[in-house]
C-alpha atoms as a PDB file:
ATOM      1  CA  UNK A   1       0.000   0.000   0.000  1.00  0.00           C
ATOM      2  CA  UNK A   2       2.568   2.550   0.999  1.00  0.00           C
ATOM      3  CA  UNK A   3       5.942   0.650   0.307  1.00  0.00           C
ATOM      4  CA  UNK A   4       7.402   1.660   3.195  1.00  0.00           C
ATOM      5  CA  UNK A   5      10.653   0.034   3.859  1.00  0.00           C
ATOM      6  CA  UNK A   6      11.196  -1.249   7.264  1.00  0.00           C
ATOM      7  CA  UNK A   7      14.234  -2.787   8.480  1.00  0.00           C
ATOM      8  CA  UNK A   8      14.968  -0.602  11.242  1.00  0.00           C
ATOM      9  CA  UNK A   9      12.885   1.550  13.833  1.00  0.00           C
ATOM     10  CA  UNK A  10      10.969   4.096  12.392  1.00  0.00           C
ATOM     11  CA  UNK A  11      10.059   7.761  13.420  1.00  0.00           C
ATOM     12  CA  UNK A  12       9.037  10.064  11.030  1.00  0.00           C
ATOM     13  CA  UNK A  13       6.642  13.798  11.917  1.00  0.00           C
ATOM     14  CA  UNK A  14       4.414  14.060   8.716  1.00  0.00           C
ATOM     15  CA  UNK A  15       2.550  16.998   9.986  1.00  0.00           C
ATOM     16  CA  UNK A  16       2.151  19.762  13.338  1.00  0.00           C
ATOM     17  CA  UNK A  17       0.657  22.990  14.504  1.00  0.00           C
ATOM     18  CA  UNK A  18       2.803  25.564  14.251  1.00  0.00           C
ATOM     19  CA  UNK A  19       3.848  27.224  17.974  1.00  0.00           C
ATOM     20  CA  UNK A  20       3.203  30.119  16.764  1.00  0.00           C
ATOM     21  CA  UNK A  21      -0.270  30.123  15.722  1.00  0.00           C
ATOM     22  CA  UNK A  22      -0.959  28.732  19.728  1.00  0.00           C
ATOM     23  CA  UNK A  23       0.943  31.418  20.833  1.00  0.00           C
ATOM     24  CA  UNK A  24      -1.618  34.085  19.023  1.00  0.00           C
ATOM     25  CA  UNK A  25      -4.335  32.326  20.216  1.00  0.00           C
ATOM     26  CA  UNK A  26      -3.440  32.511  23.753  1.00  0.00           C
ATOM     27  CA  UNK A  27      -2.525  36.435  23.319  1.00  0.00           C
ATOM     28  CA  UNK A  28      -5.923  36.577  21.193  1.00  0.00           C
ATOM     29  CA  UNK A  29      -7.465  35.785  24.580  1.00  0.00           C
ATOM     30  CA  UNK A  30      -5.943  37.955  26.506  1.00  0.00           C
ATOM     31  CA  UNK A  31      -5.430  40.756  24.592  1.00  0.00           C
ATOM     32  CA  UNK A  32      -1.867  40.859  24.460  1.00  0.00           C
ATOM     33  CA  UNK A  33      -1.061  40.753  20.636  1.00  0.00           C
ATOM     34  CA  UNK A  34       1.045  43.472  21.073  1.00  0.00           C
ATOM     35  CA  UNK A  35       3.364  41.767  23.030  1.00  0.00           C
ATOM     36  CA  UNK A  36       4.325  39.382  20.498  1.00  0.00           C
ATOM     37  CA  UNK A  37       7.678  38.527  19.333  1.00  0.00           C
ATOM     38  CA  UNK A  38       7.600  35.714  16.369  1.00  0.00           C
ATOM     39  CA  UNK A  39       7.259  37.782  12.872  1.00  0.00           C
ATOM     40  CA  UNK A  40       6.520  36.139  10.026  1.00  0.00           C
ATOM     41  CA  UNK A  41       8.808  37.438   7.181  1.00  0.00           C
ATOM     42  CA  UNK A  42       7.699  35.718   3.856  1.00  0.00           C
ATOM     43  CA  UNK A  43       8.898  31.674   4.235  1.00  0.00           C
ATOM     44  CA  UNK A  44      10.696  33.003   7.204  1.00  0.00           C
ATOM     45  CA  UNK A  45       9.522  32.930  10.764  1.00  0.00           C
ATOM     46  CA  UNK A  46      11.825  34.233  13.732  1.00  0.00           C
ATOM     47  CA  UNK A  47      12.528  37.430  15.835  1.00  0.00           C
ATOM     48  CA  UNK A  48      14.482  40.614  16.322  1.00  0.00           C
ATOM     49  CA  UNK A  49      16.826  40.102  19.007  1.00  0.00           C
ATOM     50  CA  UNK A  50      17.924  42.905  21.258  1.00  0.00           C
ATOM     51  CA  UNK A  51      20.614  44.220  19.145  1.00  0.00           C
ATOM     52  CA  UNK A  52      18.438  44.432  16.173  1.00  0.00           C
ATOM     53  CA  UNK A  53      19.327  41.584  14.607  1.00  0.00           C
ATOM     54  CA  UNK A  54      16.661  38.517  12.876  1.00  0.00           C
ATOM     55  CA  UNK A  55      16.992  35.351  14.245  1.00  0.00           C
ATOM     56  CA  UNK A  56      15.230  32.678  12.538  1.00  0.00           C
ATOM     57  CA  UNK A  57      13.392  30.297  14.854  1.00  0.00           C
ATOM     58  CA  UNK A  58       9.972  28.773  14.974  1.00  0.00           C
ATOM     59  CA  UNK A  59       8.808  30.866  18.070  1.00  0.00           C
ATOM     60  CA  UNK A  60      10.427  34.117  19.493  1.00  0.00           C
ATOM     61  CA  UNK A  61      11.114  33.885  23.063  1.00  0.00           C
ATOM     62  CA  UNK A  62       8.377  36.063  24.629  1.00  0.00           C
ATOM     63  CA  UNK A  63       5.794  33.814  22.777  1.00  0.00           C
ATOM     64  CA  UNK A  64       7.657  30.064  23.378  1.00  0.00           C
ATOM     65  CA  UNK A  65       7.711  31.694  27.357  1.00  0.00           C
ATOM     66  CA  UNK A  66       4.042  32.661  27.447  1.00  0.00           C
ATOM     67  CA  UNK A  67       3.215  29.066  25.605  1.00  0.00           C
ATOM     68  CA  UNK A  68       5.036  27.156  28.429  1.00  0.00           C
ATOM     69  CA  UNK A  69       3.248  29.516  31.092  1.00  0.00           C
ATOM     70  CA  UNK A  70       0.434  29.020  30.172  1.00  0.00           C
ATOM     71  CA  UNK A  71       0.132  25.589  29.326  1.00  0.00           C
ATOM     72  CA  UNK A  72       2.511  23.908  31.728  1.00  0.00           C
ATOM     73  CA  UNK A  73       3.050  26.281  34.924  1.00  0.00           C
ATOM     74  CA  UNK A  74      -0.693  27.465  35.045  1.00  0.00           C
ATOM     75  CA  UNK A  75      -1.893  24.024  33.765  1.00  0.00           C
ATOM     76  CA  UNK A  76      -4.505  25.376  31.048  1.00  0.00           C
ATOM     77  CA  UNK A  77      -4.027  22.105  29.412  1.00  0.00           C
ATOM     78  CA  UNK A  78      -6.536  22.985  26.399  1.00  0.00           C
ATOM     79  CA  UNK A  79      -3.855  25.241  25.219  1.00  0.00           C
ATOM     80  CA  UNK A  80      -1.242  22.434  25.119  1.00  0.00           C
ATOM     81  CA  UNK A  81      -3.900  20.409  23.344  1.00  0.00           C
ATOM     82  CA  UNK A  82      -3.754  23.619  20.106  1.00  0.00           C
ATOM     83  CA  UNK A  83      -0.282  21.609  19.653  1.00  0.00           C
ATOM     84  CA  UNK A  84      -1.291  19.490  17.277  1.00  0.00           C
ATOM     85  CA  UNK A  85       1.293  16.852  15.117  1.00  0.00           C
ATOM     86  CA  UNK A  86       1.225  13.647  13.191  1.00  0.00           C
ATOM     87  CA  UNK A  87       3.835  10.984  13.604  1.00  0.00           C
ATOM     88  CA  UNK A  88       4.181   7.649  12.025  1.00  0.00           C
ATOM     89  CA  UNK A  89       5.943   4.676  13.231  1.00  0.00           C
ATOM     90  CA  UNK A  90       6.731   1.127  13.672  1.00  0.00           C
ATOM     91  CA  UNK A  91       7.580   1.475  17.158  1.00  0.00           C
ATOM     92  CA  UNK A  92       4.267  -0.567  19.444  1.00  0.00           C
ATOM     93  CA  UNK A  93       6.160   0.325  22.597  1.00  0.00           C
ATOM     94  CA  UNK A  94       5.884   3.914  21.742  1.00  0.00           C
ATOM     95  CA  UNK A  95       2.648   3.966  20.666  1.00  0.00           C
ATOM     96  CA  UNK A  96       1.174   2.282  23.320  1.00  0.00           C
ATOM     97  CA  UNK A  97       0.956   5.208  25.857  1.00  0.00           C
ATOM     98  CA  UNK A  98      -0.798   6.993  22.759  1.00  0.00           C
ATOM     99  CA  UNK A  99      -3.057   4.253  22.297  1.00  0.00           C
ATOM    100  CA  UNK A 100      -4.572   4.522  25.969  1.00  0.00           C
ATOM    101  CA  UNK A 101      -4.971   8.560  25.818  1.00  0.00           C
ATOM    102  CA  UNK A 102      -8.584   9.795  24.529  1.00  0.00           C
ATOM    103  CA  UNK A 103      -6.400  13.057  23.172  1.00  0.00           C
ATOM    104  CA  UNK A 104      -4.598  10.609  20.345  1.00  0.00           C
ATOM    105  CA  UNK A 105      -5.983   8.364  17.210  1.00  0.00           C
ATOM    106  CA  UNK A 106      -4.054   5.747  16.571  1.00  0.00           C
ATOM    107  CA  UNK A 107      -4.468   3.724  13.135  1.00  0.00           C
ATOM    108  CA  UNK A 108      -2.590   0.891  11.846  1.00  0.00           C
ATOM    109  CA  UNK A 109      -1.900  -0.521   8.378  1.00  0.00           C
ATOM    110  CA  UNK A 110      -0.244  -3.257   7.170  1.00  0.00           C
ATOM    111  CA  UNK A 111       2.671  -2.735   5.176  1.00  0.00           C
ATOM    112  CA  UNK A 112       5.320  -6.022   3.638  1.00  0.00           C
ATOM    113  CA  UNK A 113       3.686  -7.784   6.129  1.00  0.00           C
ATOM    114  CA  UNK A 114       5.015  -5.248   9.083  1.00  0.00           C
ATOM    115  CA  UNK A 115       2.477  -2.953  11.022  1.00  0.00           C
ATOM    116  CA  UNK A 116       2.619   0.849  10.950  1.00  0.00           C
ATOM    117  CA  UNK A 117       1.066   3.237  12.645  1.00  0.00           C
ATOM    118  CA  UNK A 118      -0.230   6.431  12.280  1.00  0.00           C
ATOM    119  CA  UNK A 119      -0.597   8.638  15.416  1.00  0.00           C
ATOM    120  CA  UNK A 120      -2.235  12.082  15.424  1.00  0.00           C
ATOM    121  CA  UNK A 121      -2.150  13.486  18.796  1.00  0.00           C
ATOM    122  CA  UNK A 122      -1.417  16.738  21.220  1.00  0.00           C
ATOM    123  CA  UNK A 123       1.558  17.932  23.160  1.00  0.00           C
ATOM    124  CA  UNK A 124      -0.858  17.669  26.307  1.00  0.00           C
ATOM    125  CA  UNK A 125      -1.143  13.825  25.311  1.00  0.00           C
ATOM    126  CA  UNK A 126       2.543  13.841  25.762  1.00  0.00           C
ATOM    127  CA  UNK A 127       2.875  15.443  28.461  1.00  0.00           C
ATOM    128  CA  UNK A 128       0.195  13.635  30.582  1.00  0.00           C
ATOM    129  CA  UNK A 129       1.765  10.272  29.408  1.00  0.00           C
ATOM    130  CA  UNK A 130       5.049  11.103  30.758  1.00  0.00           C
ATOM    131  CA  UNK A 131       3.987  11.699  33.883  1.00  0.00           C
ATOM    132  CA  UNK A 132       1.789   8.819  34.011  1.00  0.00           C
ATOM    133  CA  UNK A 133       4.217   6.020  32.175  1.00  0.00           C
ATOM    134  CA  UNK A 134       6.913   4.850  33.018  1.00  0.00           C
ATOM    135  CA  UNK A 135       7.562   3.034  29.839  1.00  0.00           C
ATOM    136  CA  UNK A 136       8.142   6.377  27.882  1.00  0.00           C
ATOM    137  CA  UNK A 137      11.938   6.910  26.609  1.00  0.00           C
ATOM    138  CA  UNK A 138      12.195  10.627  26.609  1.00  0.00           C
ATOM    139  CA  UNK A 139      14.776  10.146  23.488  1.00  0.00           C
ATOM    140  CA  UNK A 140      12.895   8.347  21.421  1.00  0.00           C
ATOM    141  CA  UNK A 141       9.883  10.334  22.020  1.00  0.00           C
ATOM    142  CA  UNK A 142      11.830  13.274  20.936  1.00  0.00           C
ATOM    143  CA  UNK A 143      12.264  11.781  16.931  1.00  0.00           C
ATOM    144  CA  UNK A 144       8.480  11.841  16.908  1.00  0.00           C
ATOM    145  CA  UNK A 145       7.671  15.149  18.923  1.00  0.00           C
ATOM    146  CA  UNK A 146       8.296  18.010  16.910  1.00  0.00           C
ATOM    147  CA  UNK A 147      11.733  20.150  18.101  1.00  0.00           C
ATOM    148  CA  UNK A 148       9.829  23.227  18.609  1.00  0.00           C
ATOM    149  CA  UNK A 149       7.649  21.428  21.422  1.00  0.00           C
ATOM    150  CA  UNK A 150      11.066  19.722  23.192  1.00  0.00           C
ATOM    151  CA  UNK A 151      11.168  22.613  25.351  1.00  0.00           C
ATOM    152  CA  UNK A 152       7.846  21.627  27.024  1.00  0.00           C
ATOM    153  CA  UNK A 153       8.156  17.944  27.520  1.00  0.00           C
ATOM    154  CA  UNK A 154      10.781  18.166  30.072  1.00  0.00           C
ATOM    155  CA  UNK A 155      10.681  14.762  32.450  1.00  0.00           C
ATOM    156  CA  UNK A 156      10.701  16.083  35.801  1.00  0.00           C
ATOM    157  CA  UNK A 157      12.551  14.327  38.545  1.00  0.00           C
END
């Protein structure tokens, strides 16, 4: 069906929110657009530092600040759940966690007799599961976790 070839583990993000649009969202609520910092400059998104210089990054750091805030340290989890992404992988350890979560779809398909699976899910998902399982391993769950959510799915001692 897809001809995927699998002879080793695989982890691959076909799709995610951007940070940034959650970031509006949350200063759409509270009326504190003009405290923004990620600029969208044609194909480029970033900031200007404080020398005046652009820095190209998914999320300025006001906005990745306010997103962790938010979300994590004030525990308005429906933001977190705005974090949308789309992993596949032939990983069933991983996906387990994902399985059991009502925040995540999990589909499989068969593929040269191997399973796959396609998991759409939430940062909140995440986050909730590493708390809650112990059979997560933080690096692997990083290769499916988009890099501009690491910052938020820090496993606390």
């Amino acid at each position: 069906m897809y001809n995927i070839k699998i002879n080793k583990p695989l982890y691959t993000v076909l799709a995610y929110t951007e940070p940034k649009e959650t970031a509006l969202a949350i200063r759409m609520c509270h009326d504190t657009c003009d405290q923004a910092d990620t600029i969208e400059l044609g194909d480029d998104i970033g900031y200007i530092n404080e020398n005046d210089e652009w820095v190209s990054t998914p999320l300025g750091p006001k906005d990745k600040v306010l997103i962790d805030k938010i979300g994590n340290k004030m525990k308005h989890g429906s933001t977190l759940e705005h974090l949308r992404f789309v992993f596949v992988t032939n990983d069933k350890i991983l996906v387990e966690p994902f399985k059991e979560n009502c925040y995540s779809r999990v589909t499989t398909e068969k593929d040269n007799n191997k399973e796959v699976y396609f998991v759409s899910s939430n940062i909140r998902a995440v986050i909730e599961s590493i708390v809650t399982d112990e059979r997560i391993n933080l690096d692997i769950l990083k290769q499916v976790i988009p890099e501009p959510y690491h910052y938020l799915i820090v496993k606390e001692a």
